[in-house]
Protein backbone atom coordinates (compact mmCIF):
# COMPACT_ATOMS: atom_id res chain seq x y z
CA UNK A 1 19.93 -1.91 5.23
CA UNK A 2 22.23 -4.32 3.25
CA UNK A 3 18.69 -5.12 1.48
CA UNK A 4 18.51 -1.87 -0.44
CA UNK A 5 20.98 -0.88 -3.91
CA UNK A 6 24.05 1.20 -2.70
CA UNK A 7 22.47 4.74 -3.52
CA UNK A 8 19.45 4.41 -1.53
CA UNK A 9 21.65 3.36 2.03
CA UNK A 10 23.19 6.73 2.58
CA UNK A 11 19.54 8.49 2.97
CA UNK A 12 17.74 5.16 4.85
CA UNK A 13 20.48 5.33 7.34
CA UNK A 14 19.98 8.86 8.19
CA UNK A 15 16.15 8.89 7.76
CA UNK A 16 16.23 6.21 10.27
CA UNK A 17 18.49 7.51 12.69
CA UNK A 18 15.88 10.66 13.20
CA UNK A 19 13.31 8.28 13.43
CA UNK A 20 15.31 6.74 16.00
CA UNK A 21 15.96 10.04 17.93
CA UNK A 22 11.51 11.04 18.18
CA UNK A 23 10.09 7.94 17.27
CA UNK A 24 6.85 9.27 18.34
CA UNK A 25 6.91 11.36 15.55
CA UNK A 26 7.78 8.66 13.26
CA UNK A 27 5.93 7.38 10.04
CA UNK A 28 6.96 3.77 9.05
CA UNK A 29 6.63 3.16 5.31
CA UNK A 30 7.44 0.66 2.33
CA UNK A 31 10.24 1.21 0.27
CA UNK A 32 13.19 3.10 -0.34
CA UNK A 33 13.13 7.20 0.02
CA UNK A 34 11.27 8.61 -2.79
CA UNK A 35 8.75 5.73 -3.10
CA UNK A 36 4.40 6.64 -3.31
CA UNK A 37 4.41 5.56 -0.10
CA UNK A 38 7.35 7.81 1.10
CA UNK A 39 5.43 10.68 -0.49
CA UNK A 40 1.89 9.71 1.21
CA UNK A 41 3.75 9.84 5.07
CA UNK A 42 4.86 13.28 4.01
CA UNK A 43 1.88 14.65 2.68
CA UNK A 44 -0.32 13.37 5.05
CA UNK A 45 2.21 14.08 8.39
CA UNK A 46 3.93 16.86 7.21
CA UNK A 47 4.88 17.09 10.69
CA UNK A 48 6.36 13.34 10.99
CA UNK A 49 10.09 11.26 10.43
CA UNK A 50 9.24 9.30 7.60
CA UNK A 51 11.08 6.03 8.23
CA UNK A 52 11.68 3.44 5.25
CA UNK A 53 11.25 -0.13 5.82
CA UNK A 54 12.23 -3.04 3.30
CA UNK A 55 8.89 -4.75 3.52
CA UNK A 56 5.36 -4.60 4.53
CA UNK A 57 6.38 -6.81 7.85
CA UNK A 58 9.65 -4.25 8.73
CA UNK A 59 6.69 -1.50 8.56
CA UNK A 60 4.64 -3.36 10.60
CA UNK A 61 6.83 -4.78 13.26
CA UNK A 62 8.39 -0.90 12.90
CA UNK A 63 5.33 0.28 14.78
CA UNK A 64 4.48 -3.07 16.93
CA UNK A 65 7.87 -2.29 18.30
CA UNK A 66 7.27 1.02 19.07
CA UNK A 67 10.68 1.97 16.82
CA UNK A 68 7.62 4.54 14.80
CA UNK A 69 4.29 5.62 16.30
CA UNK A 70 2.23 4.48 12.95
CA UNK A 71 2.48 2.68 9.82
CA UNK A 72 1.76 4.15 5.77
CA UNK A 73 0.66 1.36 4.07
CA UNK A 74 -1.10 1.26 0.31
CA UNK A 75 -3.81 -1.57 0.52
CA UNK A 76 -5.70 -1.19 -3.39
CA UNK A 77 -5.35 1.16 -6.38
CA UNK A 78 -8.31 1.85 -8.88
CA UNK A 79 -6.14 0.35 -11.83
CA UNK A 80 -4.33 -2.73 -10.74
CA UNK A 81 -6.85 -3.16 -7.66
CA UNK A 82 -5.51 -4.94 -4.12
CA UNK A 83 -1.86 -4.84 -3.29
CA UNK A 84 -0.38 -8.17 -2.64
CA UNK A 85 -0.55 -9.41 0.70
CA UNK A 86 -1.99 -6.76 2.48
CA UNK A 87 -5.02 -8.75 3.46
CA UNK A 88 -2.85 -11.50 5.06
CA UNK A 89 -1.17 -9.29 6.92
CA UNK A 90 -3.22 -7.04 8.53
CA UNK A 91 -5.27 -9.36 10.46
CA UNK A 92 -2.40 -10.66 12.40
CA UNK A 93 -0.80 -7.15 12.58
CA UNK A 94 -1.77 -6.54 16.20
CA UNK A 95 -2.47 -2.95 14.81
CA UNK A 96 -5.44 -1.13 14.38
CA UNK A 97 -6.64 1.19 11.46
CA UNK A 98 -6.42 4.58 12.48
CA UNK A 99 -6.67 6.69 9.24
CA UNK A 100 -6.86 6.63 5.51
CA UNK A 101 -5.22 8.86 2.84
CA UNK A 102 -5.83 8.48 -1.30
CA UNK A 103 -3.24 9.91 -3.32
CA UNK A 104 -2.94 10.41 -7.45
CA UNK A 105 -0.25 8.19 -8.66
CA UNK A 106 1.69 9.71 -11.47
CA UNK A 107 4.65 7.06 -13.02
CA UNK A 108 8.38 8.55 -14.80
CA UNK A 109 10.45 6.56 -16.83
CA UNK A 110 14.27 6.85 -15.74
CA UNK A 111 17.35 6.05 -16.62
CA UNK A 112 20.86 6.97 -16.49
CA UNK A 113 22.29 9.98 -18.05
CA UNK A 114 22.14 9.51 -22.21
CA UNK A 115 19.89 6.44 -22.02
CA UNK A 116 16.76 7.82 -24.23
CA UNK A 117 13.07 5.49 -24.30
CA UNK A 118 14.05 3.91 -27.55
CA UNK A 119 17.14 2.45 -25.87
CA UNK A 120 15.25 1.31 -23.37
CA UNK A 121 14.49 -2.91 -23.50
CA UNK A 122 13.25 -3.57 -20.13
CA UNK A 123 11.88 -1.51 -16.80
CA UNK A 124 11.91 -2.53 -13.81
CA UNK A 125 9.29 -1.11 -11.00
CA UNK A 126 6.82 -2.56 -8.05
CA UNK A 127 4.50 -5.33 -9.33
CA UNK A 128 1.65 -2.36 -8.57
CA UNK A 129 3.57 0.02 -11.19
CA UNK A 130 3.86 -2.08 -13.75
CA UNK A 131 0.14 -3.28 -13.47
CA UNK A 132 -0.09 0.58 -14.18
CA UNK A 133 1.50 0.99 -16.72
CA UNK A 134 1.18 -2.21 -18.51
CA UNK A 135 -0.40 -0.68 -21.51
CA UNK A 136 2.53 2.12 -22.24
CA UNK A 137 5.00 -0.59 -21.49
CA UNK A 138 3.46 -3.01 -24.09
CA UNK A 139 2.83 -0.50 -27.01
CA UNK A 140 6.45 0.10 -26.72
CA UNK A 141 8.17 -3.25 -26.45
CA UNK A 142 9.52 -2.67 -22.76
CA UNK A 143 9.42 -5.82 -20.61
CA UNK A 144 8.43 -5.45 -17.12
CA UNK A 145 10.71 -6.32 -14.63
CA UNK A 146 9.40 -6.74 -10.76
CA UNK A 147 11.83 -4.72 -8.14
CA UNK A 148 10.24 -4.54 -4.29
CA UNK A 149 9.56 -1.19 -4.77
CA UNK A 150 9.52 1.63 -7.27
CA UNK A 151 11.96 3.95 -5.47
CA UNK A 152 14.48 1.35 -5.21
CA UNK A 153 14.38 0.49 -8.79
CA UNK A 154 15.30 3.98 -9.42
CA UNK A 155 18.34 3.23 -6.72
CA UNK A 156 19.31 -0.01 -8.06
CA UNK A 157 19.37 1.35 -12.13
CA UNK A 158 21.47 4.50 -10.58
CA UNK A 159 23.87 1.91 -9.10
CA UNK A 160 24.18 -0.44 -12.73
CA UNK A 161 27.11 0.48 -14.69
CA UNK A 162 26.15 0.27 -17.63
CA UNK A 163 29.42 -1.45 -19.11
CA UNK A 164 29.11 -4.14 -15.81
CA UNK A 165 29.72 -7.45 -17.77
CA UNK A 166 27.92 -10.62 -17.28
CA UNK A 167 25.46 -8.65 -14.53
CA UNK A 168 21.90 -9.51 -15.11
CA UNK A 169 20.89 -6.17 -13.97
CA UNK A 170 22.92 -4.10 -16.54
CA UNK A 171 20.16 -5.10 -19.37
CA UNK A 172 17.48 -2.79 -17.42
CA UNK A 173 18.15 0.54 -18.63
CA UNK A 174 14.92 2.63 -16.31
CA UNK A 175 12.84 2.27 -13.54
CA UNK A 176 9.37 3.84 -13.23
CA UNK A 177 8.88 5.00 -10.06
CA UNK A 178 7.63 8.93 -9.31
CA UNK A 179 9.49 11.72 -10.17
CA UNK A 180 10.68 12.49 -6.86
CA UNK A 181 13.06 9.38 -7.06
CA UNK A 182 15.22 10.52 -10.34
CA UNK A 183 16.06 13.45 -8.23
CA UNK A 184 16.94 11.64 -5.54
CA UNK A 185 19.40 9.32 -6.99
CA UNK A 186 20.62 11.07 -9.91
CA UNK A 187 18.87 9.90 -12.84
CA UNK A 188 17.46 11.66 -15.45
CA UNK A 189 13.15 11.66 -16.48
CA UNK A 190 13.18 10.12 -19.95
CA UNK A 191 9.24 10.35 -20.36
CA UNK A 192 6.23 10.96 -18.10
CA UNK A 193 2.61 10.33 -17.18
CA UNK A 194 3.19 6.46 -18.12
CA UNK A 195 -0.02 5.20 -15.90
CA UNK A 196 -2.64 3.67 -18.11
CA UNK A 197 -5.83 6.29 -17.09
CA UNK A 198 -5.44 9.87 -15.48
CA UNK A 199 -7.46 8.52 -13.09
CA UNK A 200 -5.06 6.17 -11.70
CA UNK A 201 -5.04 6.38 -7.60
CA UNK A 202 -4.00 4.71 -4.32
CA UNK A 203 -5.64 4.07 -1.35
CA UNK A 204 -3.65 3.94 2.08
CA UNK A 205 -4.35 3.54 5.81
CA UNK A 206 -2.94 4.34 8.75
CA UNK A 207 -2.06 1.41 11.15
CA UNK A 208 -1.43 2.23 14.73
CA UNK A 209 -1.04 0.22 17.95
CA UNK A 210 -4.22 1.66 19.21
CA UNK A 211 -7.04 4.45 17.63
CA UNK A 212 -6.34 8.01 19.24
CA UNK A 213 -7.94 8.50 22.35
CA UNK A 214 -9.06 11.66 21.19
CA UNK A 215 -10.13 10.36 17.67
CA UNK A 216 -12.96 12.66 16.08
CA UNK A 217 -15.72 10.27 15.11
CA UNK A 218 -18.22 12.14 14.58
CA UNK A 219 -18.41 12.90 10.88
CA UNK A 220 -18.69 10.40 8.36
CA UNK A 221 -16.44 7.03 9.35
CA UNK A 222 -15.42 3.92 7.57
CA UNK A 223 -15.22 0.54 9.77
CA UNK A 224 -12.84 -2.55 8.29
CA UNK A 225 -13.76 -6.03 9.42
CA UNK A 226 -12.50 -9.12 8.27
CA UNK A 227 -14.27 -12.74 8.94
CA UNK A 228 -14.33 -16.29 7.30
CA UNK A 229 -18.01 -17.64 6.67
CA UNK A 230 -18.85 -21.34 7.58
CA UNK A 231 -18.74 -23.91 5.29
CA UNK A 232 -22.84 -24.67 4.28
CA UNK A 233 -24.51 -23.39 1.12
CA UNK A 234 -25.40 -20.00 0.77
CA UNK A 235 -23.07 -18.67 3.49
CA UNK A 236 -22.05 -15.50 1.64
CA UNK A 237 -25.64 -14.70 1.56
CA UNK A 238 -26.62 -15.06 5.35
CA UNK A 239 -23.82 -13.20 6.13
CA UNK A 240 -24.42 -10.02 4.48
CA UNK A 241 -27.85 -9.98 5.14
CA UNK A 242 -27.75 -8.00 8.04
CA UNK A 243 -26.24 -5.30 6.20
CA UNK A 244 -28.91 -5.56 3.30
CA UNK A 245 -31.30 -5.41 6.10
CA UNK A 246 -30.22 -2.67 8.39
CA UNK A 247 -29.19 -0.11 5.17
CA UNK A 248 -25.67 -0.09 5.25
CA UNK A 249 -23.78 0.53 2.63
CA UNK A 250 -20.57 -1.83 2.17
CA UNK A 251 -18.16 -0.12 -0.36
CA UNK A 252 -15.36 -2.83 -0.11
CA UNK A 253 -16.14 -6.97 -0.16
CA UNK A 254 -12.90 -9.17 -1.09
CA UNK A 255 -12.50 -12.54 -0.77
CA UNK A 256 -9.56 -15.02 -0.06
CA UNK A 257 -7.66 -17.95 1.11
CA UNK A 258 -5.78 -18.59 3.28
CA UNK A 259 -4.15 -22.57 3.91
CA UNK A 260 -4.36 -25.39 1.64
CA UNK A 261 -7.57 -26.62 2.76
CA UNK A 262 -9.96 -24.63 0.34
CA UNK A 263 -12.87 -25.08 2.35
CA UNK A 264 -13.69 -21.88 3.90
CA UNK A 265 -13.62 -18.54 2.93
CA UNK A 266 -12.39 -15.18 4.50
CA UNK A 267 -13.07 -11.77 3.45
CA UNK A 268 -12.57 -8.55 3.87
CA UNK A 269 -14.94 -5.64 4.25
CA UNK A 270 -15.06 -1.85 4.39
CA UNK A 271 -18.32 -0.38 5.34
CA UNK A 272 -20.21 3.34 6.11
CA UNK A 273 -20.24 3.90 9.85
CA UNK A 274 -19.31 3.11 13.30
CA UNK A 275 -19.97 -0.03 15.34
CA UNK A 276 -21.77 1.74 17.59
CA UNK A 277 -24.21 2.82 15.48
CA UNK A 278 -27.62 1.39 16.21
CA UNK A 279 -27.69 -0.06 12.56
CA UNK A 280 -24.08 -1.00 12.05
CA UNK A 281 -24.41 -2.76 15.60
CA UNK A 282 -27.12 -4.81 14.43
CA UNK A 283 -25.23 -5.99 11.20
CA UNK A 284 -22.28 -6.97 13.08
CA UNK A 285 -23.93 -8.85 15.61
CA UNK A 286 -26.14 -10.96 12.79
CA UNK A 287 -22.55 -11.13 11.07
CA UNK A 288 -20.77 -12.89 13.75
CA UNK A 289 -23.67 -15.30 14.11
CA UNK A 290 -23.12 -16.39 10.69
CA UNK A 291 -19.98 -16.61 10.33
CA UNK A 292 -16.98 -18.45 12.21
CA UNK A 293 -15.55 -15.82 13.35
CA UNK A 294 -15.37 -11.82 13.04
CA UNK A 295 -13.00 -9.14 13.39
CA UNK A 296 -12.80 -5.44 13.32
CA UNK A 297 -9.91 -3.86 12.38
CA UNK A 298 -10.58 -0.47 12.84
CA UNK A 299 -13.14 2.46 12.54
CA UNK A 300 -11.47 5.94 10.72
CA UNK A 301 -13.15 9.29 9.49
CA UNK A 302 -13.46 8.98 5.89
CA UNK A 303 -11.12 11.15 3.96
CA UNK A 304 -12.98 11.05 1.04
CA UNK A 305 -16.49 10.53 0.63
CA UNK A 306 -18.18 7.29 -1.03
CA UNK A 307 -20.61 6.75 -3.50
CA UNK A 308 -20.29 10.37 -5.12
């Protein structure tokens, strides 16, 4: 709690106290209220207790703990691609992927009242946000300044005064964080639509401690793996040939490191279908022989179709 700027503790307390009272109907999420990811557990469990968490790992260990029955987590956006970390920590989760959800991202600029954009020096959002925006902020001489999330930049500009001498934080005049946020914490929209392409959007998933019993698989599904390849030439290649062979259609392949040894490879992979699949079985088995070692994370209806 101590974590978040003054105006944001008020509304986590109580958010997490009725999480507290049904956690089964509780939706564990990144950032303060009013964050994208605040607004994705809403729109996507309109029936749920969204329940704010610091970090990625409160989230997580939020629903390992059984404190909230799943997790809204963003894992890439189509401008500023994979958010940081995610891969890492999803493997060692303990959770499985139960669901995802893509959501427009629309960015504000905020500020206090009688702050206009030309006063404005520096901004300070989510690393993700400003990737977004980097354009509008550079054509207008704003410097970026990274916050943990976009929501609580909003809080922690609201709680600035702006006559607070010697306090690093009184040069940042706005936030950008969605719109929902400057109502929250009583600041006012200075300028809109400051994401670099209209078609600026955000995948999440859903992270669980186990898939639904009473999942419905039987439309179109997406299945995320990760594995690390061995370390002989052309192991990339053996690897995916099972896929190649077998027709199945991998929409997501992302490589990266993990240790200091820089020997070996791991990856991440989204692909069309369901394990048990006569195909997708056949891939997966051929995978695992070429590789050290494999791991699915989850298989999820597809909530929006690929390739189209």
């Amino acid at each position: 709690m101590e974590n978040y700027p003054a105006p944001a503790r008020a509304r986590v307390a109580a958010m997490t106290a009725d999480a507290a009272a049904e956690p089964h109907r509780a939706v564990a999420f990144q950032g303060a209220p009013g964050a994208n990811s605040h607004i994705a557990a809403m729109t996507a469990f309109p029936g749920g207790l969204p329940l704010p968490c610091f970090a990625f790992e409160d989230a997580i260990d939020a629903v390992r703990e059984g404190r909230a029955d799943c997790a809204m987590i963003p894992i890439e956006n189509s401008l500023h691609g994979r958010v940081a970390d995610i891969h890492f920590l999803l493997p060692e989760s303990g959770l499985v992927i139960t669901g995802e959800h893509f959501m427009p991202i629309r960015y504000s600029l905020m500020a206090r009242p009688g702050v206009e954009v030309a006063d404005v020096r520096a901004a300070v959002s989510h690393p993700q946000a400003l990737g977004q925006c980097r354009d509008w902020l550079r054509t207008r001489g704003i410097r970026p300044v990274s916050y943990p999330d976009t929501a609580g930049a909003a809080a922690l500009v609201a709680a600035v005064a702006t006559d607070a001498p010697g306090n690093a934080a009184a040069e940042v005049q706005a936030a950008i964080a969605p719109e929902m946020a400057a109502a929250l914490y009583g600041l006012d929209v200075i300028a809109r639509g400051l994401e670099d392409a209209d078609h600026n959007m955000t995948r999440f998933v859903v992270l669980a401690r186990a898939a639904p019993a009473d999942a419905d698989l039987s439309g179109a599904c997406m299945t995320t793996l990760v594995f690390e390849v061995r370390n002989v030439p052309a192991a990339l290649y053996k690897a995916m040939g099972g896929f190649a062979t077998n027709g199945i259609n991998m929409t997501k392949l992302e490589s990266y490191q993990r240790g200091g040894s820089f020997a070996a490879t791991e990856f991440y992979c989204d692909v069309d279908g369901r394990p048990d699949d006569p195909a997708l079985g056949r891939a997966l088995e051929e995978l695992a022989f070429h590789t050290k070692w494999m791991r699915v994370l989850g298989t999820y209806p597809q909530a929006r179709a690929r390739g189209v």
